[in-house]
Protein backbone atom coordinates (compact mmCIF):
# COMPACT_ATOMS: atom_id res chain seq x y z
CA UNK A 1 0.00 0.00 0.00
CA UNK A 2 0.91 3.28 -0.61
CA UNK A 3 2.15 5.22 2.27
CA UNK A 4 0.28 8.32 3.18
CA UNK A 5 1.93 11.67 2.86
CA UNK A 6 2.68 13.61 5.39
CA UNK A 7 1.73 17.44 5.84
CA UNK A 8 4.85 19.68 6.55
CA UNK A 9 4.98 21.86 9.43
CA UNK A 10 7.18 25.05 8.85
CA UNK A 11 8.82 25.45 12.40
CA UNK A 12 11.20 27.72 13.96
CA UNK A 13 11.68 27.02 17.21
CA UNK A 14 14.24 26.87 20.64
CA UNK A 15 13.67 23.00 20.97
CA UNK A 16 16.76 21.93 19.02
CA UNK A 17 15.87 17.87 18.76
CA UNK A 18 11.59 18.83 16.69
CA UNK A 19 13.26 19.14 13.44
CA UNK A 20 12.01 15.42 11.47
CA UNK A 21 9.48 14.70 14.43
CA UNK A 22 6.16 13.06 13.29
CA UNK A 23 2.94 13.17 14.37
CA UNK A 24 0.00 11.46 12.70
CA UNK A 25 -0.35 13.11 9.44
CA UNK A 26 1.64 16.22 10.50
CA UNK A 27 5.65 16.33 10.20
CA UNK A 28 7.99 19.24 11.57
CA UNK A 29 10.88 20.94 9.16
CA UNK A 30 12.20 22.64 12.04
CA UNK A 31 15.05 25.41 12.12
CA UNK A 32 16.79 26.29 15.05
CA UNK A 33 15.56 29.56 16.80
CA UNK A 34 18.77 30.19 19.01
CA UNK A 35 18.98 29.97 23.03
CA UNK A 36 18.13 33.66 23.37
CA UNK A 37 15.30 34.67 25.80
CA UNK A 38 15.20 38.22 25.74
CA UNK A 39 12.42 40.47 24.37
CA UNK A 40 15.14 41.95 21.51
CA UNK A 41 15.41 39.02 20.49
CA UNK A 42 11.84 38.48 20.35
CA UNK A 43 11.38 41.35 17.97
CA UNK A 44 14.01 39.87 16.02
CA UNK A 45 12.43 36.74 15.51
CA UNK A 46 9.69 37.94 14.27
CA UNK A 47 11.35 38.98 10.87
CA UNK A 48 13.23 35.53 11.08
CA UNK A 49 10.25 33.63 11.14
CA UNK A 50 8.19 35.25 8.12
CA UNK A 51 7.66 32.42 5.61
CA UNK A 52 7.38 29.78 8.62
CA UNK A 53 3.58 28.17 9.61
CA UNK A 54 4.15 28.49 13.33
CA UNK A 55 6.91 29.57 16.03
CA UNK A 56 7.49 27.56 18.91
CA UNK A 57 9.26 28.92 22.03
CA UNK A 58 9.64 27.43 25.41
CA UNK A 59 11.40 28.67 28.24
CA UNK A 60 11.87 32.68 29.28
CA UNK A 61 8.45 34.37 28.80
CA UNK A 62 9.89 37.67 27.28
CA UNK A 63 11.03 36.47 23.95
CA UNK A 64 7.24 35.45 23.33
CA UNK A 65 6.43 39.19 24.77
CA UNK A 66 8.78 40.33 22.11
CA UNK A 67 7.18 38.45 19.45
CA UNK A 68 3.31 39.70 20.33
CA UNK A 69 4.48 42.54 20.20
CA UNK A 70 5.48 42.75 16.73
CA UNK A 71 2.59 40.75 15.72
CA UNK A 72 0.56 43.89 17.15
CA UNK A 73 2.49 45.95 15.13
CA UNK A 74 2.35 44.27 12.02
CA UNK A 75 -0.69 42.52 12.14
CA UNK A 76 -0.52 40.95 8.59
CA UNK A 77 2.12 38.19 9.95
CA UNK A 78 0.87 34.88 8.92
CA UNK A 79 3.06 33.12 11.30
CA UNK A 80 1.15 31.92 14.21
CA UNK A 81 3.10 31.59 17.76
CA UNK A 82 2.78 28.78 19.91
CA UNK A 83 4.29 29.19 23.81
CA UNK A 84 5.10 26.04 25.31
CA UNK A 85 5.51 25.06 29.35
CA UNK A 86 4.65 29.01 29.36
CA UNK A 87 5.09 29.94 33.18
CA UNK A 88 3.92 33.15 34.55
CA UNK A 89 4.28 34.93 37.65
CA UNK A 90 1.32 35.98 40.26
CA UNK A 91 1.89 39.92 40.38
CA UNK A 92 2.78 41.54 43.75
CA UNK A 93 1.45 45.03 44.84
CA UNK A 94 0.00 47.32 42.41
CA UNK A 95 3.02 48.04 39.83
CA UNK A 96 3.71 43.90 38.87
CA UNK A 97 -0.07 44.01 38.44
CA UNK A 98 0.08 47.33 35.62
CA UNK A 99 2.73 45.06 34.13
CA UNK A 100 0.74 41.71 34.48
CA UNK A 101 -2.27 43.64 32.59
CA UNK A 102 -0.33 44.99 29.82
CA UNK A 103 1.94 41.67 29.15
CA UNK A 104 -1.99 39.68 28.88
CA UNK A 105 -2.89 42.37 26.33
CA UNK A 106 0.03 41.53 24.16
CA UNK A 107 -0.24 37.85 24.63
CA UNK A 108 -3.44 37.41 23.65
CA UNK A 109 -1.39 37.06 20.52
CA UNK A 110 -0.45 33.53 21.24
CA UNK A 111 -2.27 31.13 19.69
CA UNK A 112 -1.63 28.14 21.72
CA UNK A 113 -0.04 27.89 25.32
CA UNK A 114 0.67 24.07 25.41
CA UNK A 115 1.08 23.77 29.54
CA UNK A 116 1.87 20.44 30.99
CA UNK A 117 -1.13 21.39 34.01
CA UNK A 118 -5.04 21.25 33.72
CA UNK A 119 -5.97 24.41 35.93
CA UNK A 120 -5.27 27.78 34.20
CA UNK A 121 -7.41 29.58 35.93
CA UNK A 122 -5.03 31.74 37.53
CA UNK A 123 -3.81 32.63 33.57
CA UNK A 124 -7.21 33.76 32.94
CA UNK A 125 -7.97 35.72 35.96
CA UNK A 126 -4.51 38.08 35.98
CA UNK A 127 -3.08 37.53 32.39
CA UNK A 128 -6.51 37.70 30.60
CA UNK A 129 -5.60 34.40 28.52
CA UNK A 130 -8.70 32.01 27.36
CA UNK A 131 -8.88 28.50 28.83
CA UNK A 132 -9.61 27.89 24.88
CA UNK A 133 -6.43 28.63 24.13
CA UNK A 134 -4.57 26.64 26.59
CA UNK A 135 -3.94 23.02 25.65
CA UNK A 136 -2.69 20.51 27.88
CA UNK A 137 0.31 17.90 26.97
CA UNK A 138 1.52 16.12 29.62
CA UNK A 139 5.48 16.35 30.63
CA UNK A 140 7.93 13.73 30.15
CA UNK A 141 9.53 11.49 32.27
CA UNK A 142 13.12 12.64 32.22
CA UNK A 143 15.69 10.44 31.36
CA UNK A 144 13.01 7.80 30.53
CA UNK A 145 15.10 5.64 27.94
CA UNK A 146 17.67 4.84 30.05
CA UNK A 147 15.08 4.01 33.05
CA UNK A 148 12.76 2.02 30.56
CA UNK A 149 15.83 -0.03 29.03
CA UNK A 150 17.50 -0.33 32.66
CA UNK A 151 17.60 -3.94 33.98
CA UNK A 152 18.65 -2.64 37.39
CA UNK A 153 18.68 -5.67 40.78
CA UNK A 154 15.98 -4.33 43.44
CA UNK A 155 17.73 -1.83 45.52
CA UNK A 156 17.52 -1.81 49.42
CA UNK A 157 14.42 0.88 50.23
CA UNK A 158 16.69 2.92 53.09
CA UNK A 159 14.88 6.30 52.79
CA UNK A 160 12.21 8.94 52.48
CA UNK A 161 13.22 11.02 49.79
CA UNK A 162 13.13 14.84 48.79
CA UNK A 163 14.66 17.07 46.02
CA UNK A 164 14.69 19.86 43.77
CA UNK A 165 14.70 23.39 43.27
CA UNK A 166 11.38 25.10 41.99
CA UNK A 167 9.11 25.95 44.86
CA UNK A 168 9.98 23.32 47.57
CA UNK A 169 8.26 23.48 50.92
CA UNK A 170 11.42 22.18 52.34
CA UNK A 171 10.46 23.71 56.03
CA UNK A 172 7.36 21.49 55.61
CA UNK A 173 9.50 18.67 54.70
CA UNK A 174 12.04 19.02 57.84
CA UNK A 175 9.25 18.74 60.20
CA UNK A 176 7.05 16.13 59.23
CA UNK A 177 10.46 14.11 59.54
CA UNK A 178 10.86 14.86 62.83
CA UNK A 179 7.25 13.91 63.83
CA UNK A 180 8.55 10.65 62.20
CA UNK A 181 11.46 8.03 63.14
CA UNK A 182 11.88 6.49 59.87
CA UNK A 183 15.46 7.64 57.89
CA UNK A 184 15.14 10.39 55.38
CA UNK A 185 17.58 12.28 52.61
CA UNK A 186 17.01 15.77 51.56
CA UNK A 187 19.22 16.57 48.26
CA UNK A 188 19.86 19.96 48.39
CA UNK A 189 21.10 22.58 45.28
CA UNK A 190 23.57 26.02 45.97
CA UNK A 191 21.49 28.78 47.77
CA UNK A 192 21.59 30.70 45.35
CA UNK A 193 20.13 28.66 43.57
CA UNK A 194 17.24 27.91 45.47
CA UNK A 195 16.75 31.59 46.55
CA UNK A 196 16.06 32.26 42.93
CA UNK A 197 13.80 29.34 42.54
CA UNK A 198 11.48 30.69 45.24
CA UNK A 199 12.91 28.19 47.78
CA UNK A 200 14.10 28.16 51.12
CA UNK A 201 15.55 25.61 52.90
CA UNK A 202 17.77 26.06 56.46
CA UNK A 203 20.30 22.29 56.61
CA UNK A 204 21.39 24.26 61.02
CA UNK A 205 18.72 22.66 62.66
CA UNK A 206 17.36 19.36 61.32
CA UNK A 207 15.83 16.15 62.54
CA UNK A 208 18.97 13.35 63.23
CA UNK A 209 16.98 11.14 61.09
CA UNK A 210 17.04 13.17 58.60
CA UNK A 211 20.52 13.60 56.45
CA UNK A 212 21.45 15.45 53.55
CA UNK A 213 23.35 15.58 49.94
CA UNK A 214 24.65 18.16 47.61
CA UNK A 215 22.92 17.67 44.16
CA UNK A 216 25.40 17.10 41.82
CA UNK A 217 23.13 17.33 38.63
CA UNK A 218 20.20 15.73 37.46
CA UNK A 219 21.31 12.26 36.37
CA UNK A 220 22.62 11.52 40.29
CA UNK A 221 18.53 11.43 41.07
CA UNK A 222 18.09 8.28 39.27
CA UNK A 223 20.67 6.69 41.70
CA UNK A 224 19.38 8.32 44.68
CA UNK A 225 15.37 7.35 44.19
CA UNK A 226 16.67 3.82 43.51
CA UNK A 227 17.29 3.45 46.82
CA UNK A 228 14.68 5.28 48.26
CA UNK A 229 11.11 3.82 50.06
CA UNK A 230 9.09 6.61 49.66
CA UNK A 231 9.71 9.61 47.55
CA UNK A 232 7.76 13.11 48.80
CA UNK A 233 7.37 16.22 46.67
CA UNK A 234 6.67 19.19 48.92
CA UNK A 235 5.63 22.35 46.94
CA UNK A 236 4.84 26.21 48.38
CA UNK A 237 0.74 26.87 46.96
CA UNK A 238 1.99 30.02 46.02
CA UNK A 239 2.47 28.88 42.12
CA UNK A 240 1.13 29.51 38.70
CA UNK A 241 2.74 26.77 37.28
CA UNK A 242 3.13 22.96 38.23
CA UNK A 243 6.92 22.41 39.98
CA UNK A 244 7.95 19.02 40.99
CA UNK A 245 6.84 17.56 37.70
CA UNK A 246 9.90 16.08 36.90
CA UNK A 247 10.76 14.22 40.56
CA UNK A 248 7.22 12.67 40.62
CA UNK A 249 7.62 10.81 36.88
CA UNK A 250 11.03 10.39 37.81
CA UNK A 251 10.22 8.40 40.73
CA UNK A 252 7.27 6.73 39.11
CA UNK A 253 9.21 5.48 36.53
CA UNK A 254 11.22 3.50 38.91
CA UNK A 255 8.43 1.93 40.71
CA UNK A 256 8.40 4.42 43.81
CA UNK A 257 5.73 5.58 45.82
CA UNK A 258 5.19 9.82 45.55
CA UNK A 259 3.68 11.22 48.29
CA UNK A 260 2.91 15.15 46.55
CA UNK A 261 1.44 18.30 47.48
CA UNK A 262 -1.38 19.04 46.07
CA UNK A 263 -2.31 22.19 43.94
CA UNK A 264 -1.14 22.86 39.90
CA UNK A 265 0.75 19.68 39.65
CA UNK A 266 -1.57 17.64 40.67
CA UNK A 267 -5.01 18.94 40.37
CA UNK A 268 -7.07 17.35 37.61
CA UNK A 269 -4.09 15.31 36.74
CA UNK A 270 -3.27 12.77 39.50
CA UNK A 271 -5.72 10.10 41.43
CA UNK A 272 -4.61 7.25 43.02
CA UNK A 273 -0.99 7.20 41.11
CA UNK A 274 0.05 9.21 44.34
CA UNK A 275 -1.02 10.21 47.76
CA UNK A 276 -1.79 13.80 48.23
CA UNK A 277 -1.56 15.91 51.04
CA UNK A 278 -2.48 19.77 52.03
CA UNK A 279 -0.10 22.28 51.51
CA UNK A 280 2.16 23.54 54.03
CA UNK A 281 0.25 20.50 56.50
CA UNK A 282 3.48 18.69 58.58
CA UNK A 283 1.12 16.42 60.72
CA UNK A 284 -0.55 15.41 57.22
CA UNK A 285 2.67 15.06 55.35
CA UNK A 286 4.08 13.25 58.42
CA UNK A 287 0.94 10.76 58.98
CA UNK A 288 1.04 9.93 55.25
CA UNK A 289 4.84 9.23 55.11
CA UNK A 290 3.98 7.01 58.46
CA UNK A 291 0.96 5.22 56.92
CA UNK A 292 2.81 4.16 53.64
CA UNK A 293 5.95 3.21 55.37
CA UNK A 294 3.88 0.84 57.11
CA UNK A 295 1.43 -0.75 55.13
CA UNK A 296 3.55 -2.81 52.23
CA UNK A 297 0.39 -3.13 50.09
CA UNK A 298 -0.87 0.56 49.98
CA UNK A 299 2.66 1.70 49.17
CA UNK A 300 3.04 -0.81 46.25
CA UNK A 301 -0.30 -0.20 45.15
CA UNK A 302 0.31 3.35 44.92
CA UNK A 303 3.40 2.22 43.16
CA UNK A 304 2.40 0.15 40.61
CA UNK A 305 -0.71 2.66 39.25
CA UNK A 306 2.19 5.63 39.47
CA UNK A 307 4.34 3.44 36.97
CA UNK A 308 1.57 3.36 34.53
CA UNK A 309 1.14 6.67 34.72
CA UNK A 310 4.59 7.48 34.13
CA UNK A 311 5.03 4.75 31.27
CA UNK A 312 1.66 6.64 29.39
CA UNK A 313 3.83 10.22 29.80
CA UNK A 314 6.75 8.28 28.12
CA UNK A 315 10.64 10.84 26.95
CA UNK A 316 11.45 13.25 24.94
CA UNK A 317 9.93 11.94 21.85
CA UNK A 318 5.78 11.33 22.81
CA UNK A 319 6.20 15.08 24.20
CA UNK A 320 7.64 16.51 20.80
CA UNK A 321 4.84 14.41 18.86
CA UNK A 322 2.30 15.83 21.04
CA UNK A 323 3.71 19.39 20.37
CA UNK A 324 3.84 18.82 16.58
CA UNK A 325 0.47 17.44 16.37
CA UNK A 326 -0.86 20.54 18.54
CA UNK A 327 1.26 22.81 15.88
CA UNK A 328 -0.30 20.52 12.63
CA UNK A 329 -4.09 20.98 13.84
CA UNK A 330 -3.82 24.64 14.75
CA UNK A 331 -1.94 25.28 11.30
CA UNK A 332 -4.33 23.27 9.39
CA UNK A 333 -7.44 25.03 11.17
CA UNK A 334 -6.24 27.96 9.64
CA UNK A 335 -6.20 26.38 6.02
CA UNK A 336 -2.93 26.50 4.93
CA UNK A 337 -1.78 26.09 1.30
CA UNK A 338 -2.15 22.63 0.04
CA UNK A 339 1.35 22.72 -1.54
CA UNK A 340 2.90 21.98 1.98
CA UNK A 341 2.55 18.47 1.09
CA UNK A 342 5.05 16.34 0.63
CA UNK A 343 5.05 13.35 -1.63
């Protein structure tokens, strides 16, 4: 049988690896938009892009300003803009709110915010941005070929564990561990670090059951949630976006039981694939840590639908499908030239 052409997306984008990706009838020819994300370069872009179907940005939120901007300008761009894992800030005190106001009336020029969380309420109420425009993709389990093809020997289960940077409700963390006796490692990142990630975290005056690790990178969590019982994701409910994303399928993906806080990350998104507690709760965080340490079934339970989960959200690759196939539909709704074919 003949095999069924595919319709070619025009692309310019910041995700270097969407050039060639398929989805369904829809393919990407994808050039590489640079690792700039300022709102100059946004401008620029905007003359770099004219001849392409769509322009697809993730990361720093100006660059897309940048680009709406221009669009406003020169309304008779064809190329439409798609903004993905598009994070926003809630504005504080009178002057972030002006600036809130007039950054929603410029991106009302996106025409797709592919977000990898259900609620976007918050986008609508202080950035003015339709729900209908909002499409969600789920994220990607980091690392996930190396997990899936891994034929690791069961590790001992020594630990509760924590990580990461993005919103971490750390203090929470410390003192549901000492309400417990059970052993627990915090991996912790710079200060800096954290301090610009909206985190805080003080290592002077913790629980002795409780010890701690300098994050070398990424790639070390694999080893660390290997060995761990129970994996918790404490998050601040202070967010417009969904943190912790990437430690929850993480730990999924190797068969461990998340115990999350819930709000953005897991609101709409997550049943019985995790326990959730209240935010900013330590007697709740600690009871649940003491129930699942306990009771081998519930914890492996939990498990086991968690891995499923994970194994649906898949790498890199089922999120860049998803993102081309979101790009294909939006470019074909606007009834692009049937030459884009390809034979």
């Amino acid at each position: 049988m003949p095999m069924t052409p595919f319709t070619s997306i025009r692309v310019m984008s910041n995700l270097r690896r969407l050039d060639g990706i398929e989805a369904g009838p829809y393919k990407a020819e994808s050039q590489y938009a640079g690792e700039k994300e300022t709102f100059w370069d946004g401008l620029c872009l905007f003359f770099r892009a004219q001849g392409k179907d769509v322009l697809v940005l993730t990361g720093g939120t100006w660059r897309v300003v940048g680009f709406c901007l221009m669009k406003t300008l020169w309304p008779l761009g064809r190329c439409k803009v798609v903004a993905v894992d598009f994070i926003l800030s809630r504005p504080n005190g009178w002057k972030q709110s002006i600036i809130a106001w007039l950054k929603g009336q410029l991106l009302r020029k996106v025409d797709r915010f592919i977000l990898h969380f259900k609620d976007t309420s918050e986008y609508e109420r202080l950035y003015g941005i339709p729900s209908s425009k909002c499409v969600f993709v789920p994220f990607k389990v980091n690392y996930w070929e190396k997990i899936a093809s891994a034929d690791q020997p069961p590790c001992t289960e020594e630990y509760v564990f924590t990580a990461g940077r993005s919103y971490r409700d750390f203090p929470t963390f410390i003192e549901a561990m000492r309400r417990v006796d059970y052993p627990g490692l915090l991996l912790y990142e710079d200060a800096a670090l954290l301090k610009r990630s909206a985190t805080d975290v003080d290592l002077s005056n913790l629980p002795r059951n409780l010890a701690t690790a300098k994050n070398e990178g990424e790639r070390s969590w694999v080893e660390f949630i290997r060995r761990a019982k129970i994996v918790v994701v404490p998050l601040l409910p202070s967010t417009m976006y969904a943190p912790g994303l990437s430690l929850y399928l993480m730990a999924m993906a190797l068969g461990k039981c998340v115990v999350v806080t819930e709000g953005l990350a897991t609101r709409g998104m997550l049943g019985d694939e995790a326990v959730t507690v209240a935010p900013q709760d330590a007697a709740a965080l600690a009871e649940a840590i003491r129930r699942l340490w306990t009771d081998d079934a519930l914890r492996h339970r939990t498990a086991e639908k968690g891995r499923r989960y994970a194994e649906r959200c898949g790498g890199e690759a089922r999120l860049l499908a998803d993102i081309v196939q979101v790009c294909g539909q939006l470019c074909m709704a606007s009834r692009l030239p049937k030459d884009h074919s390809l034979g």
